[in-house]
PDB file of N, CA and C in Angstrom:
ATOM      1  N   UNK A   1       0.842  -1.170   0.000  1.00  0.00           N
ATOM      2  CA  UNK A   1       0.000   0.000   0.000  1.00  0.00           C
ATOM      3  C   UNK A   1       0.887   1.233   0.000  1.00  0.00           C
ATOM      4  N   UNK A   2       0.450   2.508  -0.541  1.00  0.00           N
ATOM      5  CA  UNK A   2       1.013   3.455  -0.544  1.00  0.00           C
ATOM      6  C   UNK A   2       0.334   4.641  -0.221  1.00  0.00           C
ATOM      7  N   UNK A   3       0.802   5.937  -0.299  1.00  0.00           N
ATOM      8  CA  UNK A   3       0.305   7.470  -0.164  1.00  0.00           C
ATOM      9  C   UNK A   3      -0.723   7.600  -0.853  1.00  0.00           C
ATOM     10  N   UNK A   4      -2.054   7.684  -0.966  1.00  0.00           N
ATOM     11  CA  UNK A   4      -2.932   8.187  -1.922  1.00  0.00           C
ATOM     12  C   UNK A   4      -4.097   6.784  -2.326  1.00  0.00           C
ATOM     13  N   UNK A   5      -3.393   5.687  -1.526  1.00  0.00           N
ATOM     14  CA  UNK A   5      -4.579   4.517  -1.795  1.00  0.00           C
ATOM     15  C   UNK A   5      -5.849   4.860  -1.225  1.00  0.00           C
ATOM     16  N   UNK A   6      -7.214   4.333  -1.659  1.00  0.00           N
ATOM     17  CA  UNK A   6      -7.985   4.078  -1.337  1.00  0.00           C
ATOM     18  C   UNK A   6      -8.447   3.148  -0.328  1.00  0.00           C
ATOM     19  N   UNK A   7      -9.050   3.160   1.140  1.00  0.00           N
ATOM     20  CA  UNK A   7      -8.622   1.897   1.388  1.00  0.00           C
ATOM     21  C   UNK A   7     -10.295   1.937   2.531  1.00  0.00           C
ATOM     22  N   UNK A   8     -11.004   0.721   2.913  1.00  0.00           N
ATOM     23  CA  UNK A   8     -12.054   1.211   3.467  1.00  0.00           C
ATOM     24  C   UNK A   8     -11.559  -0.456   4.776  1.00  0.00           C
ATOM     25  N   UNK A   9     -11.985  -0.566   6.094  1.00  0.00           N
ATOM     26  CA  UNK A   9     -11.829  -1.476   7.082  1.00  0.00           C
ATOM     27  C   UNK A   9     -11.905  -2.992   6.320  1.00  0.00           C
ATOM     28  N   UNK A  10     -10.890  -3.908   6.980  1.00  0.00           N
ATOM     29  CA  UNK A  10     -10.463  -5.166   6.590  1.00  0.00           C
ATOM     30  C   UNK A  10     -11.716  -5.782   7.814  1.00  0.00           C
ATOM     31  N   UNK A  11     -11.991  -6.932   7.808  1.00  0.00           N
ATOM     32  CA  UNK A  11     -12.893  -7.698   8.264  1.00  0.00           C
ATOM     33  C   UNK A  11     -12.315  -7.767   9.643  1.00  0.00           C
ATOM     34  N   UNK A  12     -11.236  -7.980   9.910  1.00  0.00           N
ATOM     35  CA  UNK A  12     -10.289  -7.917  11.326  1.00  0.00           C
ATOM     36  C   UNK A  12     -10.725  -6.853  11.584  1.00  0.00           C
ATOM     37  N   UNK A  13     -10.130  -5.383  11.062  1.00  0.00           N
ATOM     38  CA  UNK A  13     -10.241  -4.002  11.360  1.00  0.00           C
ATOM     39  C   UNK A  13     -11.951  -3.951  11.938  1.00  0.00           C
ATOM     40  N   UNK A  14     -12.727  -4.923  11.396  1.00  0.00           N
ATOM     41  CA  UNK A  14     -14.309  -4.179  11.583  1.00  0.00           C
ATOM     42  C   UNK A  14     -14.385  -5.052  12.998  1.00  0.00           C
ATOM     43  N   UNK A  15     -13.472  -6.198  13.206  1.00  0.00           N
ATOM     44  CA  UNK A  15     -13.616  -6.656  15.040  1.00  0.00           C
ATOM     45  C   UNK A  15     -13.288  -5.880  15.958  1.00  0.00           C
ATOM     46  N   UNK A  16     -12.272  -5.022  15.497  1.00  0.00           N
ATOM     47  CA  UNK A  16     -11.484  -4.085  16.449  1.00  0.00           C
ATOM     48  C   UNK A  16     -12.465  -2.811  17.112  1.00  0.00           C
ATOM     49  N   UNK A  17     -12.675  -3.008  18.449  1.00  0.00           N
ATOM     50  CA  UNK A  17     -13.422  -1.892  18.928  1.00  0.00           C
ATOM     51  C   UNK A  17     -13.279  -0.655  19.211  1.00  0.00           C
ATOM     52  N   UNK A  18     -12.010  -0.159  18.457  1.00  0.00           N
ATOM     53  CA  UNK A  18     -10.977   1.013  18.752  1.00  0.00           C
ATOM     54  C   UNK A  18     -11.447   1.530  17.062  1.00  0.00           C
ATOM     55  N   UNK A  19     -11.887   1.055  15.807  1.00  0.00           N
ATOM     56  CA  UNK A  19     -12.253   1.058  14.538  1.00  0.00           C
ATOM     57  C   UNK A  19     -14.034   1.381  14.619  1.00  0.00           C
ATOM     58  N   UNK A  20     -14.569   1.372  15.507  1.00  0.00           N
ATOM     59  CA  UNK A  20     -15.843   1.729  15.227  1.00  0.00           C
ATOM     60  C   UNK A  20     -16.395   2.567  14.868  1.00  0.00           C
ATOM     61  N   UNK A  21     -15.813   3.566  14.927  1.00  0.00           N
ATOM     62  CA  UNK A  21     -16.088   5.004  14.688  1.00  0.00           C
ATOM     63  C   UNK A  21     -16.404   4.996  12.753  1.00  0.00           C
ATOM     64  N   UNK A  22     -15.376   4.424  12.226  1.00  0.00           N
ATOM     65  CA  UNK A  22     -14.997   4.188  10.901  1.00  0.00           C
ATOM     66  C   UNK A  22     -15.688   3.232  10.074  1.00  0.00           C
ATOM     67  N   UNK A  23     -16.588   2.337  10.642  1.00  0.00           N
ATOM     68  CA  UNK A  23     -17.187   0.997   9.784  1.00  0.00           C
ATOM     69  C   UNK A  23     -17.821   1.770   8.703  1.00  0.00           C
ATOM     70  N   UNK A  24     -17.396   0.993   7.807  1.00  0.00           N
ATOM     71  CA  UNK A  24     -18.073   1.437   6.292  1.00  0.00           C
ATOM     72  C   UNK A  24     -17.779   2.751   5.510  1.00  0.00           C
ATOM     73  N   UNK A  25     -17.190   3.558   5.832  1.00  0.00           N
ATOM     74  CA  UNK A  25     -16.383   4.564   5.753  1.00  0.00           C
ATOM     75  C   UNK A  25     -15.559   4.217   4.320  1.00  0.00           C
ATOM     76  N   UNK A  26     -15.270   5.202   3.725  1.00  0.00           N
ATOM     77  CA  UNK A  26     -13.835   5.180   2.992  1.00  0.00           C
ATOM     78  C   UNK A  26     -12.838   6.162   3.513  1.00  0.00           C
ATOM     79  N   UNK A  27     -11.803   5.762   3.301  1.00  0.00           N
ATOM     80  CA  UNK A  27     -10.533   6.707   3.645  1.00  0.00           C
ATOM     81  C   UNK A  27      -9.401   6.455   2.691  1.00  0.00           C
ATOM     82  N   UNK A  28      -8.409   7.664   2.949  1.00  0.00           N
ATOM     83  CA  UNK A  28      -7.334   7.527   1.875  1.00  0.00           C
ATOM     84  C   UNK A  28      -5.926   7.760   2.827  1.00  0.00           C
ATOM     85  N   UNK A  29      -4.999   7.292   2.388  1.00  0.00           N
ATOM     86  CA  UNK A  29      -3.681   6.944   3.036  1.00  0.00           C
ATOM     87  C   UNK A  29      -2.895   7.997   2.773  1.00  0.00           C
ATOM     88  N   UNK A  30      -2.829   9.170   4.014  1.00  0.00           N
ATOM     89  CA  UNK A  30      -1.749  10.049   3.807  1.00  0.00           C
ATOM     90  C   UNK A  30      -0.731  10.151   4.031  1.00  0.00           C
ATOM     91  N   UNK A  31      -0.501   9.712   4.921  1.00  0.00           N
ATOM     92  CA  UNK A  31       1.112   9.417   5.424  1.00  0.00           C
ATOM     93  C   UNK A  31       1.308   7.602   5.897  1.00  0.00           C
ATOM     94  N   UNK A  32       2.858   7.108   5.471  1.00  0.00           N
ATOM     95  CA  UNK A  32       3.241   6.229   6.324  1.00  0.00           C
ATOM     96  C   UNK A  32       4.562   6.499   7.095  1.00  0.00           C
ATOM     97  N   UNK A  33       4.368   5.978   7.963  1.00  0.00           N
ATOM     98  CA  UNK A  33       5.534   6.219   9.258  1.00  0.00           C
ATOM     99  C   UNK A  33       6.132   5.300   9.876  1.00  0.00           C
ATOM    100  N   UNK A  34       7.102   5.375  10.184  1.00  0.00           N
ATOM    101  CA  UNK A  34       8.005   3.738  10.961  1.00  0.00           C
ATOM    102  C   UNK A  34       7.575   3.858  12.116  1.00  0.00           C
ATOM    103  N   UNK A  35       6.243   3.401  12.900  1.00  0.00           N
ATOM    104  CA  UNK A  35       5.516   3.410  13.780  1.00  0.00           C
ATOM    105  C   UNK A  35       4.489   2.039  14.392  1.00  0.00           C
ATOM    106  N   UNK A  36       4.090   2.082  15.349  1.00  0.00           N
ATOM    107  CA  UNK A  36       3.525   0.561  15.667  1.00  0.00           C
ATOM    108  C   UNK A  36       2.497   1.101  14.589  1.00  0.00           C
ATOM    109  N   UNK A  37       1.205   1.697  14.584  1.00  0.00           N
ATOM    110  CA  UNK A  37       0.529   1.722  13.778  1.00  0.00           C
ATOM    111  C   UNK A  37       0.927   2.570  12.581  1.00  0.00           C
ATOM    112  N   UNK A  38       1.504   2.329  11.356  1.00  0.00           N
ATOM    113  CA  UNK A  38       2.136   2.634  10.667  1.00  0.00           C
ATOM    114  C   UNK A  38       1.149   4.072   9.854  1.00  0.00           C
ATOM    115  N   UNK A  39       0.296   3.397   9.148  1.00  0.00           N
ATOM    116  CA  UNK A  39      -0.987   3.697   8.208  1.00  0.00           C
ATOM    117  C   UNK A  39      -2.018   5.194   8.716  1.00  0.00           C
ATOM    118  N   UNK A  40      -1.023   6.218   8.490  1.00  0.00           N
ATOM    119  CA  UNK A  40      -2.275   7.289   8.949  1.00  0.00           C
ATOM    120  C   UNK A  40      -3.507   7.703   7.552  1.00  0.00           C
ATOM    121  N   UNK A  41      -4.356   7.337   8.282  1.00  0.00           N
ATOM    122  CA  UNK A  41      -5.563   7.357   7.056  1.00  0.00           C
ATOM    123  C   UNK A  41      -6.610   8.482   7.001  1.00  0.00           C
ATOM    124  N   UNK A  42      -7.404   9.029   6.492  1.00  0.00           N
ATOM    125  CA  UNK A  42      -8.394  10.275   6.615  1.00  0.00           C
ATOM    126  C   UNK A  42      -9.811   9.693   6.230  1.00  0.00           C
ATOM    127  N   UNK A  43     -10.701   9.630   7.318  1.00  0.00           N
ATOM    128  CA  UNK A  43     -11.749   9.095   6.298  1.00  0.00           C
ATOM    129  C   UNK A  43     -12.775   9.635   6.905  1.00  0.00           C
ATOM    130  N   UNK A  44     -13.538   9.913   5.418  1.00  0.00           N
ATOM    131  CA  UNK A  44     -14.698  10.389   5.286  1.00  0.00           C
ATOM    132  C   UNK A  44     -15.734  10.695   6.381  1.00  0.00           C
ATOM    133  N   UNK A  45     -16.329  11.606   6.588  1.00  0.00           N
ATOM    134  CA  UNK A  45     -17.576  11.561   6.973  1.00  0.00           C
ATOM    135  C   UNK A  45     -17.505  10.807   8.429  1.00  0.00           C
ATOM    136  N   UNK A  46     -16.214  10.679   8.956  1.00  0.00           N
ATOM    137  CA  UNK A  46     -15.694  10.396  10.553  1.00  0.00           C
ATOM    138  C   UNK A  46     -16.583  11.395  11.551  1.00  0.00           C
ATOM    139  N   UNK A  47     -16.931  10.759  12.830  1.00  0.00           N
ATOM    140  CA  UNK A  47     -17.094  11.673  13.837  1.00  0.00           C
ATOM    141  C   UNK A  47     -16.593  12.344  14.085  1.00  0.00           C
ATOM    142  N   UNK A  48     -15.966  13.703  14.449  1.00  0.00           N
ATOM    143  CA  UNK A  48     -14.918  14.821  14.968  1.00  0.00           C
ATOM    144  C   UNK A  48     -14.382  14.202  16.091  1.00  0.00           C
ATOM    145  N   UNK A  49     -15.297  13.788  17.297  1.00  0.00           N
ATOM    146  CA  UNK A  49     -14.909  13.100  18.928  1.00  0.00           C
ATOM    147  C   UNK A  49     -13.887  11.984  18.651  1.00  0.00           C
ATOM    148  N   UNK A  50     -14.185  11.020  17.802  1.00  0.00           N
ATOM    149  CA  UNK A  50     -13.668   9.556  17.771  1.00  0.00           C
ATOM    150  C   UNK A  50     -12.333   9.799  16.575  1.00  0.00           C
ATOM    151  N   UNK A  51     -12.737  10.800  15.770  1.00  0.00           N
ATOM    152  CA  UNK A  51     -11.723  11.302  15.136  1.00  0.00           C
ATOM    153  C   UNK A  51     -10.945  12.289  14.464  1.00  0.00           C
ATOM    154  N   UNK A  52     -10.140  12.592  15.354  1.00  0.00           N
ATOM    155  CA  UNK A  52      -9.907  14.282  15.379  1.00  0.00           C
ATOM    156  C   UNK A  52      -9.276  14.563  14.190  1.00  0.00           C
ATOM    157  N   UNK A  53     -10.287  15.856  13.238  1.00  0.00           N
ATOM    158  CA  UNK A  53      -9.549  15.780  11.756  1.00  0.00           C
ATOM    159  C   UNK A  53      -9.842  14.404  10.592  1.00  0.00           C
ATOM    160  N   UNK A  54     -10.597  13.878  11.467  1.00  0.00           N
ATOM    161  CA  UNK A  54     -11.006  13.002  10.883  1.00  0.00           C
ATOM    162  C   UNK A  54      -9.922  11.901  10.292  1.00  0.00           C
ATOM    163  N   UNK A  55      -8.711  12.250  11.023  1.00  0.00           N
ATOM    164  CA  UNK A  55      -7.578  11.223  11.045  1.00  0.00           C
ATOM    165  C   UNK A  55      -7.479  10.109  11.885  1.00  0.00           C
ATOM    166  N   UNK A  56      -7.154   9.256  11.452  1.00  0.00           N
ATOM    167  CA  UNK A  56      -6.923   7.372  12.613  1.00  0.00           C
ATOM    168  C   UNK A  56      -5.922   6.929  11.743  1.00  0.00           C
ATOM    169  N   UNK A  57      -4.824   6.510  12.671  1.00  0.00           N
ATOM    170  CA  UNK A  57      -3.677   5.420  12.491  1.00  0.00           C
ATOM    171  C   UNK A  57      -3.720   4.266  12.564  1.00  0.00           C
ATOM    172  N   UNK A  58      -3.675   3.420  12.178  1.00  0.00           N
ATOM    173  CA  UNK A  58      -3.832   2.163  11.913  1.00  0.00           C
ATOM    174  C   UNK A  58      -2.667   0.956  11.102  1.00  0.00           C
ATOM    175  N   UNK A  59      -2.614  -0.233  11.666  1.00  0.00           N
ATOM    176  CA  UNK A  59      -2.096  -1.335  11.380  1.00  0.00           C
ATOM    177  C   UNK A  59      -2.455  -1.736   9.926  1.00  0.00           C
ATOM    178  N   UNK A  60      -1.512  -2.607   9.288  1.00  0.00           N
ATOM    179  CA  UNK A  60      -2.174  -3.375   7.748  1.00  0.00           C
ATOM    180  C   UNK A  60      -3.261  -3.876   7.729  1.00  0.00           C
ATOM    181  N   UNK A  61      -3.485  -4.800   8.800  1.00  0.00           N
ATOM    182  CA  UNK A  61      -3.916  -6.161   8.759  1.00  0.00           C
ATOM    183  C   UNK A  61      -5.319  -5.218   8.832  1.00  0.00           C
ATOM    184  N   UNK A  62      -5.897  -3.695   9.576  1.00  0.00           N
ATOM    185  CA  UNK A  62      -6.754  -3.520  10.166  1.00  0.00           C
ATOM    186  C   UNK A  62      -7.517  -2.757   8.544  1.00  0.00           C
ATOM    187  N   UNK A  63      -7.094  -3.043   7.610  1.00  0.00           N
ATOM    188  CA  UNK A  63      -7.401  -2.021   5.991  1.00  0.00           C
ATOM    189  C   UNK A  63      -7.109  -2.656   4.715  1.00  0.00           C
ATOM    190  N   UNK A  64      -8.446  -2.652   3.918  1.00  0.00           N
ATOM    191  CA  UNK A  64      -8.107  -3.684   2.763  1.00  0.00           C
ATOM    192  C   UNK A  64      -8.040  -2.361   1.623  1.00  0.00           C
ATOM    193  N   UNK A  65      -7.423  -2.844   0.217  1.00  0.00           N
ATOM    194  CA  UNK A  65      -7.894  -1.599  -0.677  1.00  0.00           C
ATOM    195  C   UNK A  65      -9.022  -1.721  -1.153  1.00  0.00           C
ATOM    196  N   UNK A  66      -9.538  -0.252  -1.937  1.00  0.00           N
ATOM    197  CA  UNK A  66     -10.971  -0.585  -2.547  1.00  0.00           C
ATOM    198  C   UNK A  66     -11.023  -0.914  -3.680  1.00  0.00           C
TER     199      UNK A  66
END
């Protein structure tokens, strides 16, 4: 995956209760970083509370592409 993918929650990602905010959502991959959660993503139409800027970091395993 890279800068500018498309990418909406992996089936894992939709178990994760820290990802709820985001189910069904699309988002796009703006930055990656040498970080535990590598994947900073922007997605759509996010809550402001659950996601500030509407940004969430996230793992591979937790994001499939679209």
């Amino acid at each position: 995956m890279q800068v500018g993918d498309l990418v909406t929650l992996s089936s894992a990602g939709k178990k994760n209760k820290g990802n709820v905010a985001v189910i069904g959502l699309l988002g796009v991959i703006t930055k990656i970083k040498e970080h535990t959660y590598p994947y900073e993503i922007r997605w759509w139409n996010a809550p402001r509370g659950d996601c500030p800027n509407g940004l969430l970091s996230m793992k591979r395993y937790e994001i499939k592409k679209l």
